[in-house]
N, C-alpha and C. Protein backbone atom coordinates (compact mmCIF):
# COMPACT_ATOMS: atom_id res chain seq x y z
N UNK A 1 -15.98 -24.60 56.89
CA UNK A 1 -15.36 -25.68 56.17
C UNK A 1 -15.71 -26.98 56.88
N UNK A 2 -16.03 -27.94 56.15
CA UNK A 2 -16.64 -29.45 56.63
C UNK A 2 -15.61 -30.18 55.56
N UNK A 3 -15.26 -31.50 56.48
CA UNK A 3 -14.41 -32.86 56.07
C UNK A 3 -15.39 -33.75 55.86
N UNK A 4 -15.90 -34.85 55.20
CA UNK A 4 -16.80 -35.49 55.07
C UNK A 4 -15.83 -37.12 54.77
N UNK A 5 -16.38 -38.07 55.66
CA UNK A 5 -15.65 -39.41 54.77
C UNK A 5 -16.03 -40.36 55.71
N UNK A 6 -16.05 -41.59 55.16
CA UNK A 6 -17.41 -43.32 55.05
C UNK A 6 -16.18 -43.68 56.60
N UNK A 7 -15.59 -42.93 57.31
CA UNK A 7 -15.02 -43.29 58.39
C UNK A 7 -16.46 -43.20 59.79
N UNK A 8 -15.94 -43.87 60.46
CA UNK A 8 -16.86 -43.71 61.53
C UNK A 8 -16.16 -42.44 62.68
N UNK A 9 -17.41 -41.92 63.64
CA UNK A 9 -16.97 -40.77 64.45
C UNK A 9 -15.85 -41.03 64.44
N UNK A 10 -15.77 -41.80 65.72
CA UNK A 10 -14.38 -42.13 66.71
C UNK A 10 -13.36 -41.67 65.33
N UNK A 11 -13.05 -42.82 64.56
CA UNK A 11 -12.07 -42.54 63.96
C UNK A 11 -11.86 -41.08 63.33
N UNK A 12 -13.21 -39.98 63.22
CA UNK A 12 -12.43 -38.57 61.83
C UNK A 12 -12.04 -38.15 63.40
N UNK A 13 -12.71 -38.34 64.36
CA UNK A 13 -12.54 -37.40 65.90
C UNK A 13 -10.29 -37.99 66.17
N UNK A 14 -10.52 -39.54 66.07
CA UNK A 14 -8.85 -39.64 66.50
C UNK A 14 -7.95 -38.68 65.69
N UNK A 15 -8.64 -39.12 63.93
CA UNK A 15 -7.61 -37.85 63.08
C UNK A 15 -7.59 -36.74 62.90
N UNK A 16 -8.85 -36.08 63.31
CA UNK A 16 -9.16 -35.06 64.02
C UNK A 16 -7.90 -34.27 65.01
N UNK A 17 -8.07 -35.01 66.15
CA UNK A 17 -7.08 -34.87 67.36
C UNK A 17 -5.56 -34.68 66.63
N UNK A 18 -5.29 -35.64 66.03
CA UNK A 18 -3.82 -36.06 65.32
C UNK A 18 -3.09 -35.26 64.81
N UNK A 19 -4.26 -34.79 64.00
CA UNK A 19 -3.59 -33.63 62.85
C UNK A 19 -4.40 -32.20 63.39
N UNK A 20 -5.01 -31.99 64.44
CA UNK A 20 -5.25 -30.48 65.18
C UNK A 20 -5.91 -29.30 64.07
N UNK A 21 -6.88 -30.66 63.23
CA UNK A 21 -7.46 -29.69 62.32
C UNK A 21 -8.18 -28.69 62.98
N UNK A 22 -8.56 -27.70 62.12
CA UNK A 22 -9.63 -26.36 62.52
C UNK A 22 -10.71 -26.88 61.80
N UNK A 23 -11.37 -27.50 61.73
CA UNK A 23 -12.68 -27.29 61.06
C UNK A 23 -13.34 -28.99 61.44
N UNK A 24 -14.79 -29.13 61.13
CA UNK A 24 -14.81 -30.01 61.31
C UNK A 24 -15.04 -31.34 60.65
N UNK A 25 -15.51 -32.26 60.94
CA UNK A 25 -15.23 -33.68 60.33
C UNK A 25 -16.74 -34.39 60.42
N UNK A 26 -17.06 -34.52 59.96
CA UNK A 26 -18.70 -35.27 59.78
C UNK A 26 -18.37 -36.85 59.27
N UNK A 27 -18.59 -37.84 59.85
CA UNK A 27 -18.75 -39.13 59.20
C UNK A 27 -20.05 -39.77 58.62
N UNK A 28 -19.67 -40.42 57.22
CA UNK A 28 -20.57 -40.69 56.53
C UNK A 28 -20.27 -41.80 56.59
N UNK A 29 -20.52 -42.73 57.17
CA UNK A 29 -20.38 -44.39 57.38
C UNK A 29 -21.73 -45.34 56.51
N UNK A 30 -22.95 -44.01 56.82
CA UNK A 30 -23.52 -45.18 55.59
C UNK A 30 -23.70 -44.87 54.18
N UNK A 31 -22.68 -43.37 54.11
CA UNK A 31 -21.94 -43.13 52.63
C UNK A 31 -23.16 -42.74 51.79
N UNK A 32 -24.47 -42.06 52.35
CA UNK A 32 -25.30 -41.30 51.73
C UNK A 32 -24.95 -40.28 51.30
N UNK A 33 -24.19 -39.24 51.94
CA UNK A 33 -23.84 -38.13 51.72
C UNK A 33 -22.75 -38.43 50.36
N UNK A 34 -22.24 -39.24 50.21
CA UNK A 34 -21.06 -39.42 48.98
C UNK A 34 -22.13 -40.20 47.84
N UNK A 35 -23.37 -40.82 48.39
CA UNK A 35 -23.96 -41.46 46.85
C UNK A 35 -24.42 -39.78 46.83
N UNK A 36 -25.02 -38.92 47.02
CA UNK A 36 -25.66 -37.72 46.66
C UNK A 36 -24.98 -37.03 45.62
N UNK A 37 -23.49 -37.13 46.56
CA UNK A 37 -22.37 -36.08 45.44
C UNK A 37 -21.61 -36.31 44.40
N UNK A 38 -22.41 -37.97 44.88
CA UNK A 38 -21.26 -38.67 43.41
C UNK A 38 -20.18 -38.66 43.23
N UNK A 39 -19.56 -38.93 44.52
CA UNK A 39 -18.36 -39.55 44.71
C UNK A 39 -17.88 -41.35 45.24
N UNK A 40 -19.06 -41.53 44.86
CA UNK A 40 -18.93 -43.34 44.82
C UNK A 40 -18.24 -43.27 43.47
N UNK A 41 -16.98 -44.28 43.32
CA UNK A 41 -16.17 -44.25 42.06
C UNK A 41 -16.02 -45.93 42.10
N UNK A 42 -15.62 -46.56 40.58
CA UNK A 42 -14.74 -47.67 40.70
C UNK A 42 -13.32 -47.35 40.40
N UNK A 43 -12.69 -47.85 41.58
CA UNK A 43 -11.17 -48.18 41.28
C UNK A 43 -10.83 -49.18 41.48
N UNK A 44 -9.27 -48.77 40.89
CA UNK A 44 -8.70 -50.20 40.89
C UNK A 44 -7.69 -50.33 42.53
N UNK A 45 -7.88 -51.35 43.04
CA UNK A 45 -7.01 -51.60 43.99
C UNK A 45 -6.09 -52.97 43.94
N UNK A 46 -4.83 -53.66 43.94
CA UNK A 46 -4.00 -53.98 44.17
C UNK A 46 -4.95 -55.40 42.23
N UNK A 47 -5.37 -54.89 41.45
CA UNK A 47 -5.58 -55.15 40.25
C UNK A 47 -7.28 -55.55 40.37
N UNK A 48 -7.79 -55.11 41.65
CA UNK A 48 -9.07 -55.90 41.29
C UNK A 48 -10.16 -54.41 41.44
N UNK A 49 -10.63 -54.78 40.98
CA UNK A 49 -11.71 -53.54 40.62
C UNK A 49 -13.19 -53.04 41.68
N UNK A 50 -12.92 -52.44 42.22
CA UNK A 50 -13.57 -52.03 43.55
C UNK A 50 -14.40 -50.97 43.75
N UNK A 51 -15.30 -50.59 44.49
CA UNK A 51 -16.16 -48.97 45.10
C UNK A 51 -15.12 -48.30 46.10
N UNK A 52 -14.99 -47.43 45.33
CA UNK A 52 -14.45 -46.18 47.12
C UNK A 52 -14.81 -44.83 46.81
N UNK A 53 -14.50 -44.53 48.13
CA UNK A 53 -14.66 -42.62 47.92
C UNK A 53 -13.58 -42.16 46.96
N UNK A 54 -13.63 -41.36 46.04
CA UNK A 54 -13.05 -40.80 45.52
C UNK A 54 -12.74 -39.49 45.74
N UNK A 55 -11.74 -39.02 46.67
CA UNK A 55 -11.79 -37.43 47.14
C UNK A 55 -11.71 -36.68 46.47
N UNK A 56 -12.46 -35.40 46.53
CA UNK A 56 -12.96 -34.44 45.99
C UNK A 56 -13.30 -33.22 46.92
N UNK A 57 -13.00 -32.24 46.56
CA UNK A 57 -13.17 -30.59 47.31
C UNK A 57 -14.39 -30.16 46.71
N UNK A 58 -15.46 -29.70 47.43
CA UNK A 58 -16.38 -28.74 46.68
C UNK A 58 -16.40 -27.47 47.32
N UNK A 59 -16.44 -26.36 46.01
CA UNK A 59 -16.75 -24.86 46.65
C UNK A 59 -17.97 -24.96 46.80
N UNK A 60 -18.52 -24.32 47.98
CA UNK A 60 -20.00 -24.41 48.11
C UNK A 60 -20.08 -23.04 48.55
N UNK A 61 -21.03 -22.08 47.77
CA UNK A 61 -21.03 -20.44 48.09
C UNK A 61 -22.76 -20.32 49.09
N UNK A 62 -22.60 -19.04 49.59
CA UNK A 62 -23.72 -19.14 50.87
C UNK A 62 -25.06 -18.80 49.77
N UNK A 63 -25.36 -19.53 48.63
CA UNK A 63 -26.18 -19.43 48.63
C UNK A 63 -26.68 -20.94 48.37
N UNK A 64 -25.45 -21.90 48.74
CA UNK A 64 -25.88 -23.30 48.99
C UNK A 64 -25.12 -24.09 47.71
N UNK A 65 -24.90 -23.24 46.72
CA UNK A 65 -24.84 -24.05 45.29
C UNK A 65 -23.41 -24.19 45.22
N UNK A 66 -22.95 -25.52 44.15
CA UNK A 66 -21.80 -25.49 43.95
C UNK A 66 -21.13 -24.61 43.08
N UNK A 67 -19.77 -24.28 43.48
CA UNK A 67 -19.54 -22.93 42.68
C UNK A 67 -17.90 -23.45 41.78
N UNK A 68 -17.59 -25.02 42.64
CA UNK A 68 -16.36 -25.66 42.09
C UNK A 68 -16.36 -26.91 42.49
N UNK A 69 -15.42 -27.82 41.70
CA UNK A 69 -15.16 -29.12 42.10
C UNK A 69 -14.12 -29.56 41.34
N UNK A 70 -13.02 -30.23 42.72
CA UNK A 70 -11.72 -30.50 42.70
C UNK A 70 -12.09 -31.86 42.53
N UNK A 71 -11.29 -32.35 41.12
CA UNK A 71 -11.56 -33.78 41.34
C UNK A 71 -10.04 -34.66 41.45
N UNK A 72 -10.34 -35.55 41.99
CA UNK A 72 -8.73 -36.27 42.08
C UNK A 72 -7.85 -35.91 42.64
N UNK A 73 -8.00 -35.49 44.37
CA UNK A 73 -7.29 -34.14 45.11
C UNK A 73 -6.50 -35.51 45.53
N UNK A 74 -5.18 -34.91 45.51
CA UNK A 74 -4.23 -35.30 46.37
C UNK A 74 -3.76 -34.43 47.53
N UNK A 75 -3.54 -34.98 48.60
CA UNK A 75 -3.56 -33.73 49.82
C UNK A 75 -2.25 -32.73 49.45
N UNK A 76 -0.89 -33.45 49.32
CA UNK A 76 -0.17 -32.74 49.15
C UNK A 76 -0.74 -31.60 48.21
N UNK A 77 -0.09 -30.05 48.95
CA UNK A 77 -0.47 -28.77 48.43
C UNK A 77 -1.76 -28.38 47.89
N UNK A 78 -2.98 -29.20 47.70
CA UNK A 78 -4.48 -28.98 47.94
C UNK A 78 -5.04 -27.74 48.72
N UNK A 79 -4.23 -27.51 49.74
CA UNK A 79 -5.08 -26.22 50.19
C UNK A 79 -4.64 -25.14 49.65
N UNK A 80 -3.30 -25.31 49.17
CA UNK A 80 -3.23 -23.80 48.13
C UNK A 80 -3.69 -23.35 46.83
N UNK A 81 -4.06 -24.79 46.33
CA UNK A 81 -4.92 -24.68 45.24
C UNK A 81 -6.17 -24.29 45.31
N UNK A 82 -7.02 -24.78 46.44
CA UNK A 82 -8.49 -24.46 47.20
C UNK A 82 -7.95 -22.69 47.12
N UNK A 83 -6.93 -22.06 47.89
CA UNK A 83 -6.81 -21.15 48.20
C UNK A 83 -6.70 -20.30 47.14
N UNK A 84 -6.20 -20.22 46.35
CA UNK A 84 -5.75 -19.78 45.00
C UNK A 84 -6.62 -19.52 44.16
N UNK A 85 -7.58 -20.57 44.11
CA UNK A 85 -9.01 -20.51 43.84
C UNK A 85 -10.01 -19.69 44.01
N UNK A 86 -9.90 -19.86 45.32
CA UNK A 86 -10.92 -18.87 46.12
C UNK A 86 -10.34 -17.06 46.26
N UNK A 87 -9.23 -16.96 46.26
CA UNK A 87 -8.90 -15.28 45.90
C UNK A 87 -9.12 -14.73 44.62
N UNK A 88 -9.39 -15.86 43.52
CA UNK A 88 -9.38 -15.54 41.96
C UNK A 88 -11.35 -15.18 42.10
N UNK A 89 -12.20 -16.01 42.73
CA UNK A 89 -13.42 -16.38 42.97
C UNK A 89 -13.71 -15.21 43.32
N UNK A 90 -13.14 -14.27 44.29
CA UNK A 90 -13.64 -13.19 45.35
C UNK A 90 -14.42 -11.97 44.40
């Protein structure tokens, strides 16, 4: 399992530490890896209309390909949905 996001090291490594994830954290600071997956989005922020990451889960099976995609993840309860997913998948 890989975390991916336009944060720099230091910072996924502090939230990393913070929250004592298991897996790891890759930073995409010059946000190649998110133009690829197409998760560059416009939103709206405080009314003005902006680029950000738009988070998203992908199943990725070992033969490389995508096998799912969570769009519009909110963290709350996200991993049981990932999870839920993936026992129906097996």
């Amino acid at each position: 399992m890989l975390g991916i996001s336009g944060d720099s090291s230091g910072k996924q490594k502090k939230f990393q530490d913070k929250y004592d994830l298991p897996y790891t954290l890759l930073a995409d600071d010059s946000r190649k890896v998110c133009e690829a997956f197409g998760v560059i989005k416009e939103k709206n922020m405080y009314g003005k209309k902006v680029k950000g990451i738009a988070r998203t889960t992908f199943v990725i099976g070992p033969d490389g390909k995508i096998k799912h995609i969570f769009n519009n993840v909110k963290a709350e309860d996200h991993a049981l949905e990932v999870l839920e997913y993936l026992k129906g998948a097996a």
